[in-house]
PDB file of N, CA and C in Angstrom:
ATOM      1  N   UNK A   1       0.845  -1.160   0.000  1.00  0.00           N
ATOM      2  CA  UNK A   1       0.000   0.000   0.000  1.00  0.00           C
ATOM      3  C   UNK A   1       0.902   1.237   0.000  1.00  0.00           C
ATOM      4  N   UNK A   2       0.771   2.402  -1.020  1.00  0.00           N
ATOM      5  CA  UNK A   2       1.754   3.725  -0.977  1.00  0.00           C
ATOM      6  C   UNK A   2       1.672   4.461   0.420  1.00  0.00           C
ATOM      7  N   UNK A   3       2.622   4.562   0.534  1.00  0.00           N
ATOM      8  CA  UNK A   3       2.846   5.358   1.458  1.00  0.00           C
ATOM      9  C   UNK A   3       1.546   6.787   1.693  1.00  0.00           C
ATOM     10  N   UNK A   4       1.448   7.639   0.401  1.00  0.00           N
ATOM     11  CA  UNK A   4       1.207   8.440  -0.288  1.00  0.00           C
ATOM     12  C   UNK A   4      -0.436   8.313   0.141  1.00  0.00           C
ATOM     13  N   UNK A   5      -0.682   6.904   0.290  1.00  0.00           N
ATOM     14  CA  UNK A   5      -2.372   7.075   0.086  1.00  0.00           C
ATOM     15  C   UNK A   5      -2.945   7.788   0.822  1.00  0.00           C
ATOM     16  N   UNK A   6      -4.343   8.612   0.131  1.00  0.00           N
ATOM     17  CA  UNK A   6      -5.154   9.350   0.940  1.00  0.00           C
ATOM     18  C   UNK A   6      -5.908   8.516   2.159  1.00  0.00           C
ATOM     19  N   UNK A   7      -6.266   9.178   3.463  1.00  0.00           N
ATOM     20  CA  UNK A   7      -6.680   8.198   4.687  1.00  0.00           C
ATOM     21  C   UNK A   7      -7.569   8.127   4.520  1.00  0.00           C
ATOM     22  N   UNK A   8      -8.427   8.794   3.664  1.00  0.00           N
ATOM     23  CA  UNK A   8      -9.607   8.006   3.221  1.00  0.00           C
ATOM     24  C   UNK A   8      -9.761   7.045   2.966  1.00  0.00           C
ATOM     25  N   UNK A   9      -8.933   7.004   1.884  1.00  0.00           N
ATOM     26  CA  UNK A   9      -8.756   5.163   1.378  1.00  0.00           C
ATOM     27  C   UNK A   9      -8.469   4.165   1.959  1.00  0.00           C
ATOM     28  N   UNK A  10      -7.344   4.393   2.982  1.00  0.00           N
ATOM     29  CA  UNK A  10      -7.087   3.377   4.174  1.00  0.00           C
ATOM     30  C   UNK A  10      -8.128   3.251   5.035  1.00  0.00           C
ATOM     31  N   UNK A  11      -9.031   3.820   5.566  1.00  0.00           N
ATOM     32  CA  UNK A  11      -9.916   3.923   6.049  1.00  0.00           C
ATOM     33  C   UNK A  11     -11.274   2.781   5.608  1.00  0.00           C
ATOM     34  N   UNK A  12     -11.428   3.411   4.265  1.00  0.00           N
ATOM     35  CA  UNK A  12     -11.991   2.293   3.798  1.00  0.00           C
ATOM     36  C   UNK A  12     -11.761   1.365   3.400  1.00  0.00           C
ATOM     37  N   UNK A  13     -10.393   1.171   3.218  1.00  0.00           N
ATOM     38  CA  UNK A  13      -9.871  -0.527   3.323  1.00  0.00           C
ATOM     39  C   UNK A  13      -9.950  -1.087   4.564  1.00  0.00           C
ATOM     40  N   UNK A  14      -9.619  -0.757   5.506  1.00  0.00           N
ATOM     41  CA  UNK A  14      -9.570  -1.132   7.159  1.00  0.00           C
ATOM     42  C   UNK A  14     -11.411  -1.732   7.479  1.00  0.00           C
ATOM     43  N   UNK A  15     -11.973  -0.724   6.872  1.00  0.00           N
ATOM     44  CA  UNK A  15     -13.829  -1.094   7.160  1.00  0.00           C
ATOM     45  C   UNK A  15     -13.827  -2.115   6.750  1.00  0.00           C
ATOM     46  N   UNK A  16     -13.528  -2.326   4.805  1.00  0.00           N
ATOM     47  CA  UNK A  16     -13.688  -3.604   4.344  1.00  0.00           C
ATOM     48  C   UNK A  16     -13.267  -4.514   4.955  1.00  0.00           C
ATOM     49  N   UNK A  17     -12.220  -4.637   5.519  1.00  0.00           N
ATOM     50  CA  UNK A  17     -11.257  -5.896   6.068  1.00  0.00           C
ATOM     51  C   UNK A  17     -12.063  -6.253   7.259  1.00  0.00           C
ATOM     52  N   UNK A  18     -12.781  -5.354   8.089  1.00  0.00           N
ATOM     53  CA  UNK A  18     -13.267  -5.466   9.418  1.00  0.00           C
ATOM     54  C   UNK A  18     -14.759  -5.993   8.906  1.00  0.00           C
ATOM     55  N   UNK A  19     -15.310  -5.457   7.943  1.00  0.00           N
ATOM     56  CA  UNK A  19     -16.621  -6.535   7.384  1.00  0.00           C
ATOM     57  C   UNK A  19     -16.403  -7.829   6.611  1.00  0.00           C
ATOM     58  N   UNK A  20     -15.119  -8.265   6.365  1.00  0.00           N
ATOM     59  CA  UNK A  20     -15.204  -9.283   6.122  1.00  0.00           C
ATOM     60  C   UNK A  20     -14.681 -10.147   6.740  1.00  0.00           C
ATOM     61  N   UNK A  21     -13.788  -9.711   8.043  1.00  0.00           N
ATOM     62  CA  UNK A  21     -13.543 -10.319   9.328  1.00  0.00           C
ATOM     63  C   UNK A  21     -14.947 -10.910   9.822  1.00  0.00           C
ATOM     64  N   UNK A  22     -15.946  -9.928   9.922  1.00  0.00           N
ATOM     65  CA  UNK A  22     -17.146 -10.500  10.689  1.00  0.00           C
ATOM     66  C   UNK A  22     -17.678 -11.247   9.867  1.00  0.00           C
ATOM     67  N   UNK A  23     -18.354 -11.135   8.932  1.00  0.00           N
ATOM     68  CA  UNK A  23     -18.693 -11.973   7.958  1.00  0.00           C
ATOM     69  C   UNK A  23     -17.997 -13.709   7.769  1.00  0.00           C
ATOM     70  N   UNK A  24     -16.815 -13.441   8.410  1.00  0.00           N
ATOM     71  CA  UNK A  24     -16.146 -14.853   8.009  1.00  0.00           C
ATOM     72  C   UNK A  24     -16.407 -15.355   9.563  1.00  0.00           C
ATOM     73  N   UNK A  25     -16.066 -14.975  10.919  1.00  0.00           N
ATOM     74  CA  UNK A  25     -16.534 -14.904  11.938  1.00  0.00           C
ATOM     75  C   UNK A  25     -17.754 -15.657  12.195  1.00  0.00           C
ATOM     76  N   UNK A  26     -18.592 -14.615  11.744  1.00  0.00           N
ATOM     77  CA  UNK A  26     -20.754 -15.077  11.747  1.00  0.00           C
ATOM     78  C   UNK A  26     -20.732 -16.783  11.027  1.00  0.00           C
ATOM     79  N   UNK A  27     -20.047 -16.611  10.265  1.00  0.00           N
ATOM     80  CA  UNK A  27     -20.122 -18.210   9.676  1.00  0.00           C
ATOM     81  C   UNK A  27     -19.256 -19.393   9.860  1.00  0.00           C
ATOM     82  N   UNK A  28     -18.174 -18.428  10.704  1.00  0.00           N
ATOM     83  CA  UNK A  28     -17.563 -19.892  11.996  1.00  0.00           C
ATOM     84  C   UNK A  28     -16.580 -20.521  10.806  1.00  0.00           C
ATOM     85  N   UNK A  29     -15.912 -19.867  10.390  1.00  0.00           N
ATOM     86  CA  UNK A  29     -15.032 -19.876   9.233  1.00  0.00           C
ATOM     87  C   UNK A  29     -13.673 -19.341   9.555  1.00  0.00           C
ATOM     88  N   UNK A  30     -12.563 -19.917   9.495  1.00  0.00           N
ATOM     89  CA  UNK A  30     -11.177 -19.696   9.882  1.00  0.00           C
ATOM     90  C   UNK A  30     -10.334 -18.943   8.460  1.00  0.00           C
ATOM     91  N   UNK A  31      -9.774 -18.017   9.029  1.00  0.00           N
ATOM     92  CA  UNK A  31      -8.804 -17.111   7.400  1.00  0.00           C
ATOM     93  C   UNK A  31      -8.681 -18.337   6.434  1.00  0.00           C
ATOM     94  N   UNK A  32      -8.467 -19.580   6.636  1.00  0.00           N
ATOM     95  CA  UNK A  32      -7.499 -20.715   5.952  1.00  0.00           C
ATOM     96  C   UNK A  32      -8.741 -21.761   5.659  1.00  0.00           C
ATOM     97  N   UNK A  33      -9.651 -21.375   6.018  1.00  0.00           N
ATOM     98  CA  UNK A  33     -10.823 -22.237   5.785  1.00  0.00           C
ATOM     99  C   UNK A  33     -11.878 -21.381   3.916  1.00  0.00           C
ATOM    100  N   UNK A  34     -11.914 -20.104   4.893  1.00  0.00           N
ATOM    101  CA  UNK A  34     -12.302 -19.248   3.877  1.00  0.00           C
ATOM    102  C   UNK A  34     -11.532 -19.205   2.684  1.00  0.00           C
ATOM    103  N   UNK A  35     -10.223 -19.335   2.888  1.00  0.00           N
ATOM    104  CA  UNK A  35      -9.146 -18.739   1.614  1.00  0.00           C
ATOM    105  C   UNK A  35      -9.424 -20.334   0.839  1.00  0.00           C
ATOM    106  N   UNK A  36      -9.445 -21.232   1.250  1.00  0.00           N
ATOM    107  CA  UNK A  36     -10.109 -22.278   0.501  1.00  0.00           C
ATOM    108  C   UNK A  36     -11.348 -22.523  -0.440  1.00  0.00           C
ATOM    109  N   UNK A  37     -12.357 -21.849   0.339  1.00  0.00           N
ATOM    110  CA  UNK A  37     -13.663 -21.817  -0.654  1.00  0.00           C
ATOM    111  C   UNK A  37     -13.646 -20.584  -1.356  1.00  0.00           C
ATOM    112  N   UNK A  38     -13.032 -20.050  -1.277  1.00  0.00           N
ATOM    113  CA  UNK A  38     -12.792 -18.338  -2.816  1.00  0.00           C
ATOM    114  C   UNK A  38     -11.298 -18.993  -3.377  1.00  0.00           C
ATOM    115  N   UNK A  39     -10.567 -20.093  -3.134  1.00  0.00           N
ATOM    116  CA  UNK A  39     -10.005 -20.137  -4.086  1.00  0.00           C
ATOM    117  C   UNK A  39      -8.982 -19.387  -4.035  1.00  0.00           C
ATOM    118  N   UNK A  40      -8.375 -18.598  -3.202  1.00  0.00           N
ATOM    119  CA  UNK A  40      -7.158 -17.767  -3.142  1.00  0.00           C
ATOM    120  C   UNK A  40      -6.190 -17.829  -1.601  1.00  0.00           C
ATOM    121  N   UNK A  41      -5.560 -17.540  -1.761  1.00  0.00           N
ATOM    122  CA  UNK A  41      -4.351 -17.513  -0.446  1.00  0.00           C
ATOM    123  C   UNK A  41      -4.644 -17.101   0.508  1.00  0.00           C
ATOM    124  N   UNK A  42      -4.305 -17.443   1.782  1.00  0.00           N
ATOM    125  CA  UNK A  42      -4.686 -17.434   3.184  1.00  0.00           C
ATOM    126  C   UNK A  42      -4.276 -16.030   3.119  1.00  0.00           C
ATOM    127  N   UNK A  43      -2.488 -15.709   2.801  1.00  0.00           N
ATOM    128  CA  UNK A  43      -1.823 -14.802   3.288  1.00  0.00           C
ATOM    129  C   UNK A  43      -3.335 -13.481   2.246  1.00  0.00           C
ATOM    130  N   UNK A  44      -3.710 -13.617   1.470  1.00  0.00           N
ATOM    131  CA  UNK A  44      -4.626 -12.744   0.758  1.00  0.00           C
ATOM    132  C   UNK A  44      -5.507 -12.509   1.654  1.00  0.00           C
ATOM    133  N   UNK A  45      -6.308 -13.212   2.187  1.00  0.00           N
ATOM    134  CA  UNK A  45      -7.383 -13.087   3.562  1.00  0.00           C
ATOM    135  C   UNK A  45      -7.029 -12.202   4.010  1.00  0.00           C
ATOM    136  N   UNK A  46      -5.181 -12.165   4.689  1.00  0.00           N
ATOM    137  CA  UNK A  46      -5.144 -11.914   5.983  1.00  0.00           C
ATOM    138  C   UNK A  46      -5.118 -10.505   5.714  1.00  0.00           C
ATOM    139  N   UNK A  47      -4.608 -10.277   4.652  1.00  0.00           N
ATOM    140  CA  UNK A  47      -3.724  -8.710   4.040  1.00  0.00           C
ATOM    141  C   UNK A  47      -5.390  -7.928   3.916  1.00  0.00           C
ATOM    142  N   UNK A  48      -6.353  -8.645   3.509  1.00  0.00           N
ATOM    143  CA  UNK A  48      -7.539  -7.512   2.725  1.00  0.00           C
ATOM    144  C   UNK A  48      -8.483  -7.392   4.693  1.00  0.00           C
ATOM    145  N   UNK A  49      -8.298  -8.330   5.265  1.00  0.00           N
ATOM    146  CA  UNK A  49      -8.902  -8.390   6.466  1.00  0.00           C
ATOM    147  C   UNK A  49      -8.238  -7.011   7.358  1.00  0.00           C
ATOM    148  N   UNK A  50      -6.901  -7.418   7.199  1.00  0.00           N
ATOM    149  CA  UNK A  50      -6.354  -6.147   8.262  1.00  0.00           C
ATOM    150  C   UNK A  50      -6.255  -4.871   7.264  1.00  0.00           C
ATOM    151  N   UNK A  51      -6.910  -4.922   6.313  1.00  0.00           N
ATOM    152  CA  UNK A  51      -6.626  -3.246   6.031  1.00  0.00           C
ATOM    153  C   UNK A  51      -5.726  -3.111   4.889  1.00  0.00           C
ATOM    154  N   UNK A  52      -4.585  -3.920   4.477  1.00  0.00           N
ATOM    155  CA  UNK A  52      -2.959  -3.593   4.402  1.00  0.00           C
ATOM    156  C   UNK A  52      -2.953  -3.971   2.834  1.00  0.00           C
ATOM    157  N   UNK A  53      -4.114  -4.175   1.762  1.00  0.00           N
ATOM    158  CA  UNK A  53      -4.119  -4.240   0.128  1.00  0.00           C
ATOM    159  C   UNK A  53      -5.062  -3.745  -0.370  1.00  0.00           C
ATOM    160  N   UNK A  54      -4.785  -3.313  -1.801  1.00  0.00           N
ATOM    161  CA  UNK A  54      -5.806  -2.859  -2.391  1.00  0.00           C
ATOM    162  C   UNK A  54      -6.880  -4.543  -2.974  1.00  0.00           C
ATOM    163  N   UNK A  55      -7.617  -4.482  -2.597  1.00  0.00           N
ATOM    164  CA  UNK A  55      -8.724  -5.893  -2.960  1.00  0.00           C
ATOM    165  C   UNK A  55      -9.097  -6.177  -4.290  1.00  0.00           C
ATOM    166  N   UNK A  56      -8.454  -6.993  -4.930  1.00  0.00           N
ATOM    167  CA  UNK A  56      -9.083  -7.111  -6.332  1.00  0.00           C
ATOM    168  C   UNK A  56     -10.584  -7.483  -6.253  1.00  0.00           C
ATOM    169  N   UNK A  57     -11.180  -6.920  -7.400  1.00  0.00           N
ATOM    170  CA  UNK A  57     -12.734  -7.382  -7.437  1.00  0.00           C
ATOM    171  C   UNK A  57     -12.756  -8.703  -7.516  1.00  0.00           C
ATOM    172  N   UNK A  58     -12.221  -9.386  -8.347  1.00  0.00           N
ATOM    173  CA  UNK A  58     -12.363 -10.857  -7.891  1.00  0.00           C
ATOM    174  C   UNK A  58     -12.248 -11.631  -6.897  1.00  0.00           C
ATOM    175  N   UNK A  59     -11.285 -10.991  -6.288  1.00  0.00           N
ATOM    176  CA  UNK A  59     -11.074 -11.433  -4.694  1.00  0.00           C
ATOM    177  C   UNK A  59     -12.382 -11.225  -3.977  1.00  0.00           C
ATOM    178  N   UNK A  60     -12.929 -10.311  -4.468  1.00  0.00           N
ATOM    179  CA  UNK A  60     -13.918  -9.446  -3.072  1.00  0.00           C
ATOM    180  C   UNK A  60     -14.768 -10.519  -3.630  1.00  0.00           C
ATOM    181  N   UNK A  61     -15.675 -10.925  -5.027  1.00  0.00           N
ATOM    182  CA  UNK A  61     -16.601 -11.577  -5.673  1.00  0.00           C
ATOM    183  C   UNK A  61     -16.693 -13.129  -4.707  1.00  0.00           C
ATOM    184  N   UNK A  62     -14.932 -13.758  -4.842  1.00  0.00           N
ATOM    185  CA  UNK A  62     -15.066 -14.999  -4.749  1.00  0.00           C
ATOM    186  C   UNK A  62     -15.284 -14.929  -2.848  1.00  0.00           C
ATOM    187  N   UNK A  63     -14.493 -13.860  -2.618  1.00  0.00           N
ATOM    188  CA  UNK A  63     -15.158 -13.769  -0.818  1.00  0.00           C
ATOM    189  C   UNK A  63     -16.679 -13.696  -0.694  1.00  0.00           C
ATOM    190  N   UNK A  64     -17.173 -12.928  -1.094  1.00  0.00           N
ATOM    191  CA  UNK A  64     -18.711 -12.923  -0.872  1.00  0.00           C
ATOM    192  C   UNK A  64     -19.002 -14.159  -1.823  1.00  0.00           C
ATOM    193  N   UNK A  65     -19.041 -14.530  -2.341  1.00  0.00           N
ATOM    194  CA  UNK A  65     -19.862 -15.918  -2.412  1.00  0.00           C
ATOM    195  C   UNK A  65     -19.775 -17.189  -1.813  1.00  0.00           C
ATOM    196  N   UNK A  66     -18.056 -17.180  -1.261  1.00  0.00           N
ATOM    197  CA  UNK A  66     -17.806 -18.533  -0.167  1.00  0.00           C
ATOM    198  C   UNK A  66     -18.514 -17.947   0.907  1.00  0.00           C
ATOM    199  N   UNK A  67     -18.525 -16.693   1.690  1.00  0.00           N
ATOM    200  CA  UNK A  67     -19.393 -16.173   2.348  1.00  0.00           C
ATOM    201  C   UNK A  67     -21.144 -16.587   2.554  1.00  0.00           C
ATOM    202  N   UNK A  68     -21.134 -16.400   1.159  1.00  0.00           N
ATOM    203  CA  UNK A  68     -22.737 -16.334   1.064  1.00  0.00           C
ATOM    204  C   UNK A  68     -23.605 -14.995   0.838  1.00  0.00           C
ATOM    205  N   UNK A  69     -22.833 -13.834   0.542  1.00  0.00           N
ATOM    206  CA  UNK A  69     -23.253 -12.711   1.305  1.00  0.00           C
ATOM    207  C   UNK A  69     -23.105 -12.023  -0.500  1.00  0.00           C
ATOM    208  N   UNK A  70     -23.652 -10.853  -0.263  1.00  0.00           N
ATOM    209  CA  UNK A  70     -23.767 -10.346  -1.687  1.00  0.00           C
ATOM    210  C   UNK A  70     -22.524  -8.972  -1.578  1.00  0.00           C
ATOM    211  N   UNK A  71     -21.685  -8.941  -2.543  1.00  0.00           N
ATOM    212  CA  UNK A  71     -20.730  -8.666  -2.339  1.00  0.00           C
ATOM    213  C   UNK A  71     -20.711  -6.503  -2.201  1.00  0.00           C
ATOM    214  N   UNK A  72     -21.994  -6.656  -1.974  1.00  0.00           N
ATOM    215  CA  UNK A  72     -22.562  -5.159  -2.055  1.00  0.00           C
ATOM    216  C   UNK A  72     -22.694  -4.761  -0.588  1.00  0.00           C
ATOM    217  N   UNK A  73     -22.651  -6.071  -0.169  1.00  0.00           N
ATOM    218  CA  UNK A  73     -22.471  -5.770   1.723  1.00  0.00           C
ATOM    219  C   UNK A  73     -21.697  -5.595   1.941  1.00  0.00           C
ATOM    220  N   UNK A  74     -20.794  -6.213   1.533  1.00  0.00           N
ATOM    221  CA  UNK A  74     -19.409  -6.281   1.763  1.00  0.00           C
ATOM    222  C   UNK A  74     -18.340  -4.585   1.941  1.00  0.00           C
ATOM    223  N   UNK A  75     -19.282  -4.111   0.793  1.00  0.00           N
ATOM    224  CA  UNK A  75     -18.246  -2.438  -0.168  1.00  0.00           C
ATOM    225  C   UNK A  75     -19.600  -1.363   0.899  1.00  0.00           C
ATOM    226  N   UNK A  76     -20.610  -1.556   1.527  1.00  0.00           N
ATOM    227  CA  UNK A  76     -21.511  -0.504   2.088  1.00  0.00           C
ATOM    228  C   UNK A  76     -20.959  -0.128   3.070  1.00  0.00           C
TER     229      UNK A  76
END
């Protein structure tokens, strides 16, 4: 993540990461459990959970659907 970025943006990366902390949470789902059913890397979980990447849309897609959750919850 740039140094440079506006805290806005971190901000709203940090939210995202913290709604999809709960989200994975509510469904009793472990970082390494989840990173299994979307199909992508634990260490990816961990980075979009705490705040610390920019989230590819696909990432976010295949999270909300191992989720269950519509991926519009996810970005509100």
């Amino acid at each position: 993540m740039p140094a440079d970025q506006p805290e806005w943006i971190t901000s709203a990366q940090q939210a995202l990461g913290r709604r999809i902390r709960d989200a994975r949470v509510y469904a009793n789902l472990t970082q390494e459990q989840l990173a299994a059913r979307a199909e992508i890397d634990r260490s990816t979980i961990q980075r979009i959970e705490g705040g610390k990447t920019d989230a590819k849309f696909s990432h976010l897609l295949r999270v909300a659907d191992a989720l269950n959750v519509n991926v519009r919850d996810l970005l509100r």
